[in-house]
N, C-alpha and C. Protein backbone atom coordinates (compact mmCIF):
# COMPACT_ATOMS: atom_id res chain seq x y z
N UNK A 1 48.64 42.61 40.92
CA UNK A 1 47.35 42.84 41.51
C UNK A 1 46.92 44.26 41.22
N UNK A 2 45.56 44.49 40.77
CA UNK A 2 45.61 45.78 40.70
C UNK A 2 45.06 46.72 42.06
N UNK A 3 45.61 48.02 41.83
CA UNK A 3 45.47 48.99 42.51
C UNK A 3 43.97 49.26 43.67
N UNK A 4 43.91 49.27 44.97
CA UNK A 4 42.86 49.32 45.53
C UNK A 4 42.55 50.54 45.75
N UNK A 5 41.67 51.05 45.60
CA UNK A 5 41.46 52.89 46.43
C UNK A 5 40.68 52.28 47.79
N UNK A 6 40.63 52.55 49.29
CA UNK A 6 40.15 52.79 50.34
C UNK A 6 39.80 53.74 50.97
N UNK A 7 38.38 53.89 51.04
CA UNK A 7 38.15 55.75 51.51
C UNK A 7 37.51 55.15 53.10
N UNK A 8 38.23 55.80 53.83
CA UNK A 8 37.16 55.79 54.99
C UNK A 8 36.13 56.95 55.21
N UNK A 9 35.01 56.69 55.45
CA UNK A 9 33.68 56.97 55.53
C UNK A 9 33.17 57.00 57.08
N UNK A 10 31.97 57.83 57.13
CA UNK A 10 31.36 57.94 58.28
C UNK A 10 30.91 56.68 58.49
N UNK A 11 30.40 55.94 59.41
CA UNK A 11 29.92 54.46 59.47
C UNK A 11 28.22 54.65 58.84
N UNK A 12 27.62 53.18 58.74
CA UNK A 12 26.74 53.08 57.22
C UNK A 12 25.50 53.69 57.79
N UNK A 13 25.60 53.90 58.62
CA UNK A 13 24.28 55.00 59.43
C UNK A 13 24.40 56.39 58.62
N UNK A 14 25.78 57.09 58.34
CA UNK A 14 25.79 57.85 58.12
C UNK A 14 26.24 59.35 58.60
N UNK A 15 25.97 58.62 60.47
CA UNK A 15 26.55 59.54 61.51
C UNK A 15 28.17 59.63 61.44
N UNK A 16 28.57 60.63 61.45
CA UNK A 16 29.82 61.27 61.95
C UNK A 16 31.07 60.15 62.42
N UNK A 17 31.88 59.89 61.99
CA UNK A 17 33.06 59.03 62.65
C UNK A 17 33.58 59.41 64.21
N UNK A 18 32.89 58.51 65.22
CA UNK A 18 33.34 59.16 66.77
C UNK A 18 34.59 59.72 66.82
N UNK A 19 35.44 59.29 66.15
CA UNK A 19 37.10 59.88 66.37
C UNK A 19 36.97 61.51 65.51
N UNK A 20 36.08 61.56 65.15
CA UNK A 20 36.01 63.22 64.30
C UNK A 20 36.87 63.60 63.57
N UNK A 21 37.73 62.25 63.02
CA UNK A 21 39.01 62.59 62.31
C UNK A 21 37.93 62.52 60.83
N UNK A 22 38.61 63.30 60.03
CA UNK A 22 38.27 63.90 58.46
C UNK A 22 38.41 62.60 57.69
N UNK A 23 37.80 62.25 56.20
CA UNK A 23 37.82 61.12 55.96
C UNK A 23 39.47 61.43 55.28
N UNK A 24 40.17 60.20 54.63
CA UNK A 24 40.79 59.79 53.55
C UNK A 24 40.81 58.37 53.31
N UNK A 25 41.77 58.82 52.30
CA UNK A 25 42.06 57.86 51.56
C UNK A 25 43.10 56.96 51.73
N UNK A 26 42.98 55.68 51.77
CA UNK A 26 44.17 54.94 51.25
C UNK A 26 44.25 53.96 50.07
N UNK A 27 45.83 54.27 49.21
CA UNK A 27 45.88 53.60 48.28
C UNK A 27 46.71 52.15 48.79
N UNK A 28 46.29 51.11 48.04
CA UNK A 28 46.89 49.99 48.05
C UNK A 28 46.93 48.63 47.02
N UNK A 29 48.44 48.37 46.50
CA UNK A 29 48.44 47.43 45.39
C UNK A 29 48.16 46.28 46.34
N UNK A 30 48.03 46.05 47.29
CA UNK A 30 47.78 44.51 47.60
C UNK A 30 46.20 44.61 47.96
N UNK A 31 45.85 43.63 49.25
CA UNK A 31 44.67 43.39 49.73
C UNK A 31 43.85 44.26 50.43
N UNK A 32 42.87 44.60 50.37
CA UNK A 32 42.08 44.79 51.98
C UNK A 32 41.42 44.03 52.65
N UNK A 33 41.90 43.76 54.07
CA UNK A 33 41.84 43.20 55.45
C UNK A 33 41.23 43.63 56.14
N UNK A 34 39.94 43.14 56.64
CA UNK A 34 39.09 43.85 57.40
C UNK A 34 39.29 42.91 58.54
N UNK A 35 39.76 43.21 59.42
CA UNK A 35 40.09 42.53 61.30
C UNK A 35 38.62 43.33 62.12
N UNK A 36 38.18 41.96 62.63
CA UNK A 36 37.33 41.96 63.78
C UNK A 36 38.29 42.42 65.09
N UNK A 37 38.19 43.73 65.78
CA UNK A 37 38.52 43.52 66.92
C UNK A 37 37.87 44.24 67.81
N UNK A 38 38.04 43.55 69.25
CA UNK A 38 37.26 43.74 70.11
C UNK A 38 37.90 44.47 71.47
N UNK A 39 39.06 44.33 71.11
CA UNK A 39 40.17 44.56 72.29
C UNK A 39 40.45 43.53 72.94
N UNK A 40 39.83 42.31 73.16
CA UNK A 40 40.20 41.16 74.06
C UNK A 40 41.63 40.61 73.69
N UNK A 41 41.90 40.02 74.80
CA UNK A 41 43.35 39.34 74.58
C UNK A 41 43.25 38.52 73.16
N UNK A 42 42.14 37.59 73.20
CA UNK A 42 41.92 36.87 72.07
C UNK A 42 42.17 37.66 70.46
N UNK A 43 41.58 39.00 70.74
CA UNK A 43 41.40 39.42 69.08
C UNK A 43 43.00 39.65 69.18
N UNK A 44 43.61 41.07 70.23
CA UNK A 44 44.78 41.18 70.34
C UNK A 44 45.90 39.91 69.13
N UNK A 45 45.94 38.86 69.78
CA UNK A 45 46.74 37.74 69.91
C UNK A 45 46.66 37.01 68.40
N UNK A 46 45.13 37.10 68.05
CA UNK A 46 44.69 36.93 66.81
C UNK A 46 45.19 37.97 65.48
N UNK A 47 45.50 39.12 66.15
CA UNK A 47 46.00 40.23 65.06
C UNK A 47 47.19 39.80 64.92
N UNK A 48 48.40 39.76 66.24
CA UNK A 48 49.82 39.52 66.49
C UNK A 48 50.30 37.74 65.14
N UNK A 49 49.30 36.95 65.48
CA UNK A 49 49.44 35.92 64.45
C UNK A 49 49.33 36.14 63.15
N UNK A 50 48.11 36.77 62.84
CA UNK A 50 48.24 37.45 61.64
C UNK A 50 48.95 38.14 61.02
N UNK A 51 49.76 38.97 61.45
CA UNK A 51 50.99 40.10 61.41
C UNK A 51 51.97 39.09 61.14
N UNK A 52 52.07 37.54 61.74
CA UNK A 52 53.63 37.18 61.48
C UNK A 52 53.04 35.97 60.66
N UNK A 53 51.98 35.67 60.50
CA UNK A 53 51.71 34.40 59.34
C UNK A 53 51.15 34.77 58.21
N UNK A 54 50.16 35.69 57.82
CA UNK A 54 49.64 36.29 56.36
C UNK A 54 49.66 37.28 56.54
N UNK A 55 50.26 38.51 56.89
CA UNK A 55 50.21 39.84 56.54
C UNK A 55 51.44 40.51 55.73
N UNK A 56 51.24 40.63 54.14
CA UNK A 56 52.06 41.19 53.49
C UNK A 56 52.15 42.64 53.37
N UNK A 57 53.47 43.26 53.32
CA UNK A 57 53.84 44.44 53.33
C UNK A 57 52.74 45.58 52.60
N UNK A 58 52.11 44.86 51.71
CA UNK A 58 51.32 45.67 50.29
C UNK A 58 49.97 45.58 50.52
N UNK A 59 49.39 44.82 51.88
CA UNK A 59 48.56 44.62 52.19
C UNK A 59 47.83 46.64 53.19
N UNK A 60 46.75 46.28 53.46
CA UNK A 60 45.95 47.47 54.17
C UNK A 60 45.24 47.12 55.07
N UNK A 61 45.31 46.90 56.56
CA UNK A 61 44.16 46.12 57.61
C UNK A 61 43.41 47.69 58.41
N UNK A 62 42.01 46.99 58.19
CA UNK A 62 41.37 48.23 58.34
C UNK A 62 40.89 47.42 60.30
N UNK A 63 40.96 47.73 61.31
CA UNK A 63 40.09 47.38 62.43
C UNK A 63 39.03 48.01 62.40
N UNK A 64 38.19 47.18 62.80
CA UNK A 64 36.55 47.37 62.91
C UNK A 64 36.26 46.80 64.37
N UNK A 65 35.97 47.93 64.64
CA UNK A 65 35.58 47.98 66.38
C UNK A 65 33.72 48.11 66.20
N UNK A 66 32.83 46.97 66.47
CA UNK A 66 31.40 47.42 65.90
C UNK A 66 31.14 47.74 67.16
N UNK A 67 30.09 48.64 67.56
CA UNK A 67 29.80 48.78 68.32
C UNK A 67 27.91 48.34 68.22
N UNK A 68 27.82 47.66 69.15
CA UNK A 68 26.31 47.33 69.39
C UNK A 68 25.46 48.68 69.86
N UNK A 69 24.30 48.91 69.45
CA UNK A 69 23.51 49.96 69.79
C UNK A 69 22.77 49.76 71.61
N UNK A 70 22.81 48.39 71.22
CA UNK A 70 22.56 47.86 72.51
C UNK A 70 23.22 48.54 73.90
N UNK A 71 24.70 48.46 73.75
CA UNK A 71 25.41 48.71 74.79
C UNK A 71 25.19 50.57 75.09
N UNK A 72 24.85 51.12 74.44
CA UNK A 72 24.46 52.41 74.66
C UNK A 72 22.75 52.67 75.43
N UNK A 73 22.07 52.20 74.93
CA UNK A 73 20.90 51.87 75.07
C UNK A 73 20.59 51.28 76.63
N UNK A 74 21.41 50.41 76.77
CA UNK A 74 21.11 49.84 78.45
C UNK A 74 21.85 49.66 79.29
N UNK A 75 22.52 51.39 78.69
CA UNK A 75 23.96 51.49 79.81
C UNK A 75 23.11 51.98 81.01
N UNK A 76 23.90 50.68 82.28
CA UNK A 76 23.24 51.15 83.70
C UNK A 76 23.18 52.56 84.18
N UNK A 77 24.16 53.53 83.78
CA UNK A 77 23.68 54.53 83.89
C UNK A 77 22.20 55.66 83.19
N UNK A 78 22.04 55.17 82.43
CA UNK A 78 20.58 55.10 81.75
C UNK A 78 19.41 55.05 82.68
N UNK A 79 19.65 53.51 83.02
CA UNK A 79 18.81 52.87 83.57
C UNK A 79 18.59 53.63 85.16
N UNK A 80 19.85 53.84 85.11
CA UNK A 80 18.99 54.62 86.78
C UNK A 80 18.56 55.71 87.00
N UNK A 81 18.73 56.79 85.65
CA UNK A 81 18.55 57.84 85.52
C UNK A 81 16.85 58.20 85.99
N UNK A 82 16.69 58.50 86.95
CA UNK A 82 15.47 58.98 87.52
C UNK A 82 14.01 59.08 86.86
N UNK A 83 14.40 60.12 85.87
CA UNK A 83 13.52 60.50 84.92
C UNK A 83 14.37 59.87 83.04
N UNK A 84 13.36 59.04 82.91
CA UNK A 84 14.11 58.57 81.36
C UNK A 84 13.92 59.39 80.62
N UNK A 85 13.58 60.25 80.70
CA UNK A 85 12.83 61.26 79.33
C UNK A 85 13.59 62.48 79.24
N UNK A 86 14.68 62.53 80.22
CA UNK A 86 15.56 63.26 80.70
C UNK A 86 16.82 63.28 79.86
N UNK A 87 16.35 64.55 78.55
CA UNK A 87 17.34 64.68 77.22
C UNK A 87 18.95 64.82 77.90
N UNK A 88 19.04 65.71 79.08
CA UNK A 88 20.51 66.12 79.12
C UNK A 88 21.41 64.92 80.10
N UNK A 89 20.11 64.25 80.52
CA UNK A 89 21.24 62.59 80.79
C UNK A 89 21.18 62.06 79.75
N UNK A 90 20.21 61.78 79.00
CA UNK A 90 20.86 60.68 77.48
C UNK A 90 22.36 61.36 77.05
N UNK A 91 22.01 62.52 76.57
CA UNK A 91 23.14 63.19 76.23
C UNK A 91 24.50 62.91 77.17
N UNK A 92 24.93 63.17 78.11
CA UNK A 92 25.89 62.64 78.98
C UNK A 92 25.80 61.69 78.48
N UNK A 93 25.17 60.56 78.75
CA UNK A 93 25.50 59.43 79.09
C UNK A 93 26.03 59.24 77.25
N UNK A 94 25.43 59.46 76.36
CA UNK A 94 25.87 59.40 74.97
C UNK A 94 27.59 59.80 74.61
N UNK A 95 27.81 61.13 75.05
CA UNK A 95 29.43 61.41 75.03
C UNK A 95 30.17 60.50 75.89
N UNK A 96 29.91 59.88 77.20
CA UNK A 96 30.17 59.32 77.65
C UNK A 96 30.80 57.99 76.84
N UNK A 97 29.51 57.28 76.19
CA UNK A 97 30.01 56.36 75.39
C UNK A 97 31.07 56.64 74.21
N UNK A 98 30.91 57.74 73.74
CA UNK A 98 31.72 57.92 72.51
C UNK A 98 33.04 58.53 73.44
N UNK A 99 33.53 58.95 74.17
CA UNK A 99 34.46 58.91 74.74
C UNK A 99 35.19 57.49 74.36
N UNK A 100 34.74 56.81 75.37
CA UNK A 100 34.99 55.20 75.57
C UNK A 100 35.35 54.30 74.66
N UNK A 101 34.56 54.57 73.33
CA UNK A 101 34.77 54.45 71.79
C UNK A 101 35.80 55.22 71.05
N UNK A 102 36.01 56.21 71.56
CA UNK A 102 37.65 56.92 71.20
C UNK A 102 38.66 56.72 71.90
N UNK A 103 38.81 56.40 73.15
CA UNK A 103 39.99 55.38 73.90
C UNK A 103 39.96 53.96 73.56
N UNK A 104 39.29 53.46 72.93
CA UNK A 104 39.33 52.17 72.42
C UNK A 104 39.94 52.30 70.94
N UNK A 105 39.58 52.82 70.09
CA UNK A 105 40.23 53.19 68.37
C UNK A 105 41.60 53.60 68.59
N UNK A 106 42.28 54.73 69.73
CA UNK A 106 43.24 55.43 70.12
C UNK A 106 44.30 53.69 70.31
N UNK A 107 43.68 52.95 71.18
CA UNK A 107 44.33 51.75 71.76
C UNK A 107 44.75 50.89 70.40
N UNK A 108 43.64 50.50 69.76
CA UNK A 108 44.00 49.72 68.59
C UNK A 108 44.84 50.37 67.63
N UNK A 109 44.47 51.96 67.41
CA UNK A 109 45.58 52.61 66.54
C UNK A 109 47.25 52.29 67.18
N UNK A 110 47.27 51.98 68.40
CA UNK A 110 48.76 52.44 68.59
C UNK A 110 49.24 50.55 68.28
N UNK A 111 48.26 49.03 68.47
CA UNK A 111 48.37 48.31 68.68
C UNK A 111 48.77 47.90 67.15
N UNK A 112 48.06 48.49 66.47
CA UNK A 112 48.59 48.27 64.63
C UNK A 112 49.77 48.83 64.13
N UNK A 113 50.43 50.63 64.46
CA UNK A 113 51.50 50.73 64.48
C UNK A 113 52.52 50.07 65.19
N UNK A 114 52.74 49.39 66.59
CA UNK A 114 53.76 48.39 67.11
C UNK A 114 53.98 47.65 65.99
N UNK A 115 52.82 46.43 65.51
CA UNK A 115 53.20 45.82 64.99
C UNK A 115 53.33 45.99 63.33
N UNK A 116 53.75 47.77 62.79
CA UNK A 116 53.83 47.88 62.05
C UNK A 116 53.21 47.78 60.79
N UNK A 117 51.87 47.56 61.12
CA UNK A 117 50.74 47.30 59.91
C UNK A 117 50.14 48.36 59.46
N UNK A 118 50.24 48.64 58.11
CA UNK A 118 49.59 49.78 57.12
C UNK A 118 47.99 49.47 57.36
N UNK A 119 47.43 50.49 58.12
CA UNK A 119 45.96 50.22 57.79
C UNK A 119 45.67 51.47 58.58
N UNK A 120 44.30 51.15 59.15
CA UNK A 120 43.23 52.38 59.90
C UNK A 120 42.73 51.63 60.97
N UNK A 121 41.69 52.26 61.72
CA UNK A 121 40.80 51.57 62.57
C UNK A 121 39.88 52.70 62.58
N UNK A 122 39.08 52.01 62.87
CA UNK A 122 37.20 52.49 62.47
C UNK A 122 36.25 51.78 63.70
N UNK A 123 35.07 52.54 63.77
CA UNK A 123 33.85 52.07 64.14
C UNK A 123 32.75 52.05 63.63
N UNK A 124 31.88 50.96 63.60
CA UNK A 124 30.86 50.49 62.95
C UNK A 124 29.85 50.59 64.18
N UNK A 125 28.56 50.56 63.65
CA UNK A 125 27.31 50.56 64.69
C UNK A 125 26.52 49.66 63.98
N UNK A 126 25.91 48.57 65.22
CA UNK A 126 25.17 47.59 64.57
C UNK A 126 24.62 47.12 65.58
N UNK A 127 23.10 46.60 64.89
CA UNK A 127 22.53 45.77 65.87
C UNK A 127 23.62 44.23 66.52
N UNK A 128 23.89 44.09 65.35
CA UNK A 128 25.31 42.63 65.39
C UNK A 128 26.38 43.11 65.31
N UNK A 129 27.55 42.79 65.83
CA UNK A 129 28.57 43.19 65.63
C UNK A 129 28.60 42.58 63.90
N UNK A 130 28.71 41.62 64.07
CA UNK A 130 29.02 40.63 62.69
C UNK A 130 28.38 41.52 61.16
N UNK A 131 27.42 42.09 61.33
CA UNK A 131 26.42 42.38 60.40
C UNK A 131 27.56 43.88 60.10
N UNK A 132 27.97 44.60 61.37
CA UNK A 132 28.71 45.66 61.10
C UNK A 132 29.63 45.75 60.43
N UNK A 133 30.72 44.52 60.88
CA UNK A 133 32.12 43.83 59.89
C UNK A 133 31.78 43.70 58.78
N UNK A 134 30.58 43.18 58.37
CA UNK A 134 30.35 42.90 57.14
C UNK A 134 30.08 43.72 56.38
N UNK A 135 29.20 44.96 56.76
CA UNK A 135 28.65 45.99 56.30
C UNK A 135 30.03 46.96 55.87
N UNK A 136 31.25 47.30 56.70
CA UNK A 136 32.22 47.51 56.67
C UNK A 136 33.37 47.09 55.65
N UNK A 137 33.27 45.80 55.62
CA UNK A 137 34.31 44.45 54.53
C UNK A 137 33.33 45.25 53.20
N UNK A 138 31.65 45.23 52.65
CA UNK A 138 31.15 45.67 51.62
C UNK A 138 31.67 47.05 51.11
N UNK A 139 31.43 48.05 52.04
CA UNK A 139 31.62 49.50 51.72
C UNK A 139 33.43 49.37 51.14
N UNK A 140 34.14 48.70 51.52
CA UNK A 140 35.57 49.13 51.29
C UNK A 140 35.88 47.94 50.56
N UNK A 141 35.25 47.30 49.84
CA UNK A 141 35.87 46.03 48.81
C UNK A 141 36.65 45.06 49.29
N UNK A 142 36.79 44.46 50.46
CA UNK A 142 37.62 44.19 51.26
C UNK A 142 37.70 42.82 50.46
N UNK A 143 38.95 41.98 50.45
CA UNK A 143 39.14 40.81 50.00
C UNK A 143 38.98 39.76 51.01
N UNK A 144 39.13 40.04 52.22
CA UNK A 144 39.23 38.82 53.36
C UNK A 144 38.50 39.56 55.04
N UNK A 145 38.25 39.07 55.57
CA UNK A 145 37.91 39.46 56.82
C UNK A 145 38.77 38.73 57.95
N UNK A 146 39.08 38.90 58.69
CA UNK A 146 39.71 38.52 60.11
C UNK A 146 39.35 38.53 61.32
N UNK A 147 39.11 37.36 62.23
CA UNK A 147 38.82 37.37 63.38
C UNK A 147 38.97 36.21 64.44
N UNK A 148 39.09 36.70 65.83
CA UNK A 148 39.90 36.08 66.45
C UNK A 148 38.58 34.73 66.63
N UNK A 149 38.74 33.95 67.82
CA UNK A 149 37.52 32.85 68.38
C UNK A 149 37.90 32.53 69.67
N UNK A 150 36.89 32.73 70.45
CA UNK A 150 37.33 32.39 72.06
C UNK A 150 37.06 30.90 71.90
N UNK A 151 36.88 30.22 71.44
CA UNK A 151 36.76 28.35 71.07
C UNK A 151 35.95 27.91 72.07
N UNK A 152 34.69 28.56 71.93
CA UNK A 152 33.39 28.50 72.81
C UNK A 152 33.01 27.30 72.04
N UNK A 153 32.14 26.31 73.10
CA UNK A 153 31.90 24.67 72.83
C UNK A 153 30.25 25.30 72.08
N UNK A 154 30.07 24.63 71.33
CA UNK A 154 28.57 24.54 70.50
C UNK A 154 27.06 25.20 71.39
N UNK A 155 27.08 24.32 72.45
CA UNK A 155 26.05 25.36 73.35
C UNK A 155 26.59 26.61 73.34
N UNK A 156 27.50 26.66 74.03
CA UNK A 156 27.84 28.44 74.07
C UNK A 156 27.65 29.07 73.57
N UNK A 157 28.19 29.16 72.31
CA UNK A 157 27.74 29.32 70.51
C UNK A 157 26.40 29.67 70.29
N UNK A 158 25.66 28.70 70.82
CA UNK A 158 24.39 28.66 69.94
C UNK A 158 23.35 29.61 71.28
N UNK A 159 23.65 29.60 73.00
CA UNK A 159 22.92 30.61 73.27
C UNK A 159 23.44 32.27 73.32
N UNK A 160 24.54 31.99 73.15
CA UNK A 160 25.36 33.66 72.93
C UNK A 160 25.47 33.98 71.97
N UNK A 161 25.47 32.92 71.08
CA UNK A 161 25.76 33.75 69.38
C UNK A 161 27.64 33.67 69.29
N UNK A 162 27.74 33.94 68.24
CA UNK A 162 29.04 34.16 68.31
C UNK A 162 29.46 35.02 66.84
N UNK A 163 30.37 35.35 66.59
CA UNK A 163 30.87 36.72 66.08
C UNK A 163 31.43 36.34 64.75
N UNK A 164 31.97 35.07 64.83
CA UNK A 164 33.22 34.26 63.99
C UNK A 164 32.20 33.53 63.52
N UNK A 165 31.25 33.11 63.92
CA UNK A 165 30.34 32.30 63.27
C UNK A 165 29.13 32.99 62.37
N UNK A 166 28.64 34.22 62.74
CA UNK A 166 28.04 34.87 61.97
C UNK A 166 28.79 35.37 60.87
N UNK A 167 29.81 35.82 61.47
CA UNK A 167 31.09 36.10 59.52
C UNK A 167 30.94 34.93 58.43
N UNK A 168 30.95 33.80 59.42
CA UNK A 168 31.05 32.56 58.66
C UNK A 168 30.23 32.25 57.63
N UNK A 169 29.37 32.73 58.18
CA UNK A 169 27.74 31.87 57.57
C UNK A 169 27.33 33.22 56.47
N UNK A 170 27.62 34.63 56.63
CA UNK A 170 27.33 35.43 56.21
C UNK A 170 27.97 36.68 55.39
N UNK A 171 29.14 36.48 55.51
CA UNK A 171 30.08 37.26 54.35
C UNK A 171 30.45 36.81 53.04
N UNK A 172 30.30 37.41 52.38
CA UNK A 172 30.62 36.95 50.72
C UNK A 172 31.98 36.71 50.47
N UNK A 173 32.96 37.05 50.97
CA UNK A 173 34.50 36.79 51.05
C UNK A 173 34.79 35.94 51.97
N UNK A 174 36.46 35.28 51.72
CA UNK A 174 36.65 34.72 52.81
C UNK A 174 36.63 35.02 53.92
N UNK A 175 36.91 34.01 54.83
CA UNK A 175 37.01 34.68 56.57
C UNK A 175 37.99 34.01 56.84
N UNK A 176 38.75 34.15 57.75
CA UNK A 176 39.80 33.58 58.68
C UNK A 176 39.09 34.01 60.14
N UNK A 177 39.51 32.64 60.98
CA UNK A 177 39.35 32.73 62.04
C UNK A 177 40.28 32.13 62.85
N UNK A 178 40.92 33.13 63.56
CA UNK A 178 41.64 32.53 64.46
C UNK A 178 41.59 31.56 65.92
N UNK A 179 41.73 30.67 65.93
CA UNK A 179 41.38 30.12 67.46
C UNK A 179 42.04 30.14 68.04
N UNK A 180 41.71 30.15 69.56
CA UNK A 180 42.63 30.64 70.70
C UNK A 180 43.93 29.61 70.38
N UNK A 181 44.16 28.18 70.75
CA UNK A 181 44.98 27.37 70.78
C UNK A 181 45.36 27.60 70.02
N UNK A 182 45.73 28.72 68.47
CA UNK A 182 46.60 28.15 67.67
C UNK A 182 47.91 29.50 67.22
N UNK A 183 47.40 30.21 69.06
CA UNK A 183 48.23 31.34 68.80
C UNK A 183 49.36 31.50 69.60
N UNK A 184 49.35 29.45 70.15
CA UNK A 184 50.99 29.68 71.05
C UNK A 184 51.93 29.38 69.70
C-alpha cells in the first residue's frame, strides 16, 4: 500500500484548533480512518469493536468530534444573558464552550491510547455534524469513515436526522456503521 502523509490542520473554517496544539504530521503505510465520535456509550463501544474487528496495526484513526455551531449559539446561558449585544458575555460564554470541547478531545485522546490505536483526535465545526466528518474524511484522504448507530426506528431518523445516515447518503468513501446490537 502506498505511503499516506496526514497533516492535521486548523478545522475547514480555518479558525485555530480549540486544543491550541501546533499542527503535524502523521505518516502512515496503511489506511486513514476517520471515526465519528460523540462520546456516547454507543460511539465509545463502536470504537472498542472496531479496535478488535478491523483495526490494523498500520492503520491511523483520526476522531472527529464535530461540533454544531448551533450548540454554541443557543447555549442557555446566552439566552438569558440580559443584554444580547453584550460582547464580554458572548465571549465567556464562547471559552466556556471551547473549554468543554477540550475536555472532550482530552477524553477521547486518552480513550484511543487504552485501546492502543495510532491516530489523533480533532474538532470539526459544522452546521451538520455529518457534513463536518465528511469535510474532515476530504481534507485528510481518508479511505473509510466510522460510526457508531443508536438503531433509531425510521420515524426517529427521519424527524431527528441522523448522523450514520447522512455519512451514508453523502460521503464518497466507504462508511461503516456500527449498530448498537452488534457490539455484545
Amino acid at each position: 500500500m502506498a505511503e499516506s502523509t496526514v497533516t492535521e490542520t486548523a478545522s475547514p473554517d480555518k479558525q485555530p484548533n480549540p486544543t491550541g496544539q501546533a499542527k503535524k504530521t502523521i505518516q502512515t503505510k496503511g489506511n486513514v480512518v476517520i471515526f465519528a465520535m460523540d462520546g456516547s456509550d454507543i460511539a465509545i463501544n463502536a470504537l472498542k469493536w472496531y479496535a478488535s474487528k478491523c483495526h490494523r496495526p498500520e492503520d491511523v484513526v483520526v476522531l472527529v468530534y464535530a461540533v454544531e455551531m448551533s450548540e454554541i449559539f443557543t447555549s442557555a446561558q446566552w439566552l438569558q444573558t440580559p443584554n444580547t449585544e453584550d460582547i464580554d458575555a458572548f465571549q465567556t460564554i464562547f471559552r466556556h464552550e471551547i473549554e468543554k470541547i477540550q475536555k472532550k478531545l482530552q477524553t477521547f485522546t486518552k480513550v484511543l491510547r487504552q485501546l492502543e490505536i495510532n491516530g489523533s483526535v480533532r474538532s470539526t465545526h459544522a452546521c451538520k455534524p455529518g457534513e463536518g466528518i465528511i469535510n474532515v474524511a476530504k481534507e485528510l484522504n481518508a479511505t473509510m469513515i466510522v460510526t457508531g448507530s443508536r438503531g433509531h426506528g425510521k420515524l426517529r431518523r427521519t424527524l431527528l436526522g441522523s448522523v450514520s445516515d447522512y455519512l451514508i447518503h453523502h460521503a464518497d468513501i466507504p462508511v461503516l456503521v456500527c449498530r448498537h446490537q452488534s457490539f455484545n
